[in-house]
C-alpha atoms as a PDB file:
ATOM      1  CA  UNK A   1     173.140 -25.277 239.353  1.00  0.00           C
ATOM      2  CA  UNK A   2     170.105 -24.096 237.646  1.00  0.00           C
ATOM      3  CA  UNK A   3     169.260 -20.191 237.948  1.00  0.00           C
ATOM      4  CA  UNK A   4     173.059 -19.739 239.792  1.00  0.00           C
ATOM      5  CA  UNK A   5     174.410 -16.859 238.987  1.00  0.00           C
ATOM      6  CA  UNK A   6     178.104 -16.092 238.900  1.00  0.00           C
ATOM      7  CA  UNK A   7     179.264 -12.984 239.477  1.00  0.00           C
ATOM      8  CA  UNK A   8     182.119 -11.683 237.441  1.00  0.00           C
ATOM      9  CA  UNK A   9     184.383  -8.801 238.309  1.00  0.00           C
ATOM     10  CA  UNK A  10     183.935  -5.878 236.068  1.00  0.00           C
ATOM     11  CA  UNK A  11     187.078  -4.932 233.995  1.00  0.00           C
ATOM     12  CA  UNK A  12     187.779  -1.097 233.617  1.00  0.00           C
ATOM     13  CA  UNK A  13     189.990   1.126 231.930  1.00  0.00           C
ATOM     14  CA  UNK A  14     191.026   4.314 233.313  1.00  0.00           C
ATOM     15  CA  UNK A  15     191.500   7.579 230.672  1.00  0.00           C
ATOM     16  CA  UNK A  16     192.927  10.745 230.907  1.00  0.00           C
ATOM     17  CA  UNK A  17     190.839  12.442 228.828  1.00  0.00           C
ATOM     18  CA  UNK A  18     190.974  16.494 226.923  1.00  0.00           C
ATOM     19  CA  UNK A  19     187.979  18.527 228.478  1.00  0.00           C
ATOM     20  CA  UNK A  20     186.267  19.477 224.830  1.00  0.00           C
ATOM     21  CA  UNK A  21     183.549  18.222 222.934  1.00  0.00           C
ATOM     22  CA  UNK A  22     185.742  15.066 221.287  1.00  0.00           C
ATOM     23  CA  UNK A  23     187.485  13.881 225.235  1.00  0.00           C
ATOM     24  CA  UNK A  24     190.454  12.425 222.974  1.00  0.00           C
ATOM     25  CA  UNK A  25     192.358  10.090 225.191  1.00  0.00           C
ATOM     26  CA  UNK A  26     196.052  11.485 226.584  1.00  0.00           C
ATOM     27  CA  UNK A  27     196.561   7.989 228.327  1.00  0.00           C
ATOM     28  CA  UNK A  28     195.129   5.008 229.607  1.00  0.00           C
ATOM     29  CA  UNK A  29     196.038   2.622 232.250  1.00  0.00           C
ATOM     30  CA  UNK A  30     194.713  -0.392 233.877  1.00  0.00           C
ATOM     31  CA  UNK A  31     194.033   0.740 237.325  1.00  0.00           C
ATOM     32  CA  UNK A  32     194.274   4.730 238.547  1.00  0.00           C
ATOM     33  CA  UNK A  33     197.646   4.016 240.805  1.00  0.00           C
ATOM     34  CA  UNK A  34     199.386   3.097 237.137  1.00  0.00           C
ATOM     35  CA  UNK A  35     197.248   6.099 235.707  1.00  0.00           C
ATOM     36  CA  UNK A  36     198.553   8.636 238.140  1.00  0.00           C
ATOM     37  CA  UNK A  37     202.447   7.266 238.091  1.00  0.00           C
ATOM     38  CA  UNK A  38     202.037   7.646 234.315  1.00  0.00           C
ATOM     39  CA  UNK A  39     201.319  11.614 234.114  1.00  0.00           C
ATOM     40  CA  UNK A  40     202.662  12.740 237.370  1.00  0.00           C
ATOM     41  CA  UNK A  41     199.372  13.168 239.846  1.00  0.00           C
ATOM     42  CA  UNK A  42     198.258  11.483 242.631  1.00  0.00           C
ATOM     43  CA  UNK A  43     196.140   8.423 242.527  1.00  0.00           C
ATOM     44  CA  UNK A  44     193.348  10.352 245.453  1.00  0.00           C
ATOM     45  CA  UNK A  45     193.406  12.937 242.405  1.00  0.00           C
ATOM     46  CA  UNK A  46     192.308  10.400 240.439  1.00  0.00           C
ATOM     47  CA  UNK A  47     190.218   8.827 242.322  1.00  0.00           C
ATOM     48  CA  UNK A  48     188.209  11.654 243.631  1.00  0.00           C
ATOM     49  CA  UNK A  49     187.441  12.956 239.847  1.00  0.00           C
ATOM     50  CA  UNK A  50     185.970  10.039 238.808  1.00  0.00           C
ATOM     51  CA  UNK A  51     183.721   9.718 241.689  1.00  0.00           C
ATOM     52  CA  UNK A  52     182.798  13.586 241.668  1.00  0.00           C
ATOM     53  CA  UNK A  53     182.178  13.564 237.649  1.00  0.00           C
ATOM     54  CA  UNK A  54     180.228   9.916 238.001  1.00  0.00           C
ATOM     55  CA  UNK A  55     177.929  11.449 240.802  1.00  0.00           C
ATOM     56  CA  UNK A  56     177.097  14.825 239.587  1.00  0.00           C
ATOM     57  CA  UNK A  57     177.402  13.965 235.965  1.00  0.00           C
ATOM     58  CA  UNK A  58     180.836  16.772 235.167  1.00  0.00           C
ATOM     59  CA  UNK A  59     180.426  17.829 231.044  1.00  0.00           C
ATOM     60  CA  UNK A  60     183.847  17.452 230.920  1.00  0.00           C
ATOM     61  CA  UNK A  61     185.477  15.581 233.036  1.00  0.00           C
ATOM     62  CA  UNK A  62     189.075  14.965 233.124  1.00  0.00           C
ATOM     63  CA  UNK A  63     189.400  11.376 234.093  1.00  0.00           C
ATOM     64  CA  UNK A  64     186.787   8.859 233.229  1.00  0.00           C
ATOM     65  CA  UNK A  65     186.729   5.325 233.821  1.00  0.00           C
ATOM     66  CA  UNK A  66     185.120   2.801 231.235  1.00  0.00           C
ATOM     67  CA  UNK A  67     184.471  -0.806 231.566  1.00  0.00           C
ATOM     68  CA  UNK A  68     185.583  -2.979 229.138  1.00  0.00           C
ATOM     69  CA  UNK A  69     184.766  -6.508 228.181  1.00  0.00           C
ATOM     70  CA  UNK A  70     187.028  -9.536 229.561  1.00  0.00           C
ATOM     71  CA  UNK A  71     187.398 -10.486 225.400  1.00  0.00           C
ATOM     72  CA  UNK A  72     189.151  -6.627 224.912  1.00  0.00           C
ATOM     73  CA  UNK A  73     191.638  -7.125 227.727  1.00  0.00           C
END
């Protein structure tokens, strides 16, 4: 179909990250419920983070949540 578009899911990654100038990775996960089993928090902590930092645009956040291509997964 000419000028169709299909839409493709995004694919994300989701980083604990250190709260200086280099935000080194301390773990990654595919989704933030594998995230927060793998150091210990709740996934809302998550969750909530990365919407609050996203929004108001946090320095240094703690979590952050990148989207990768389909090719790097």
């Amino acid at each position: 179909m000419a000028g169709h578009k299909t839409s493709k899911k995004k694919n994300y990654l989701f980083l604990r990250i250190t709260q200086d100038k280099y935000q080194l990775p301390l773990a990654v996960a595919g989704s933030v419920r594998e995230l927060a089993r793998m150091i210990g928090v709740s996934h809302n902590t998550i969750a909530s983070a990365i919407c609050h930092s996203e929004k108001q645009h946090w320095k240094k956040p703690a979590y952050v949540r990148v989207e990768v291509d389909d090719e790097l997964l």
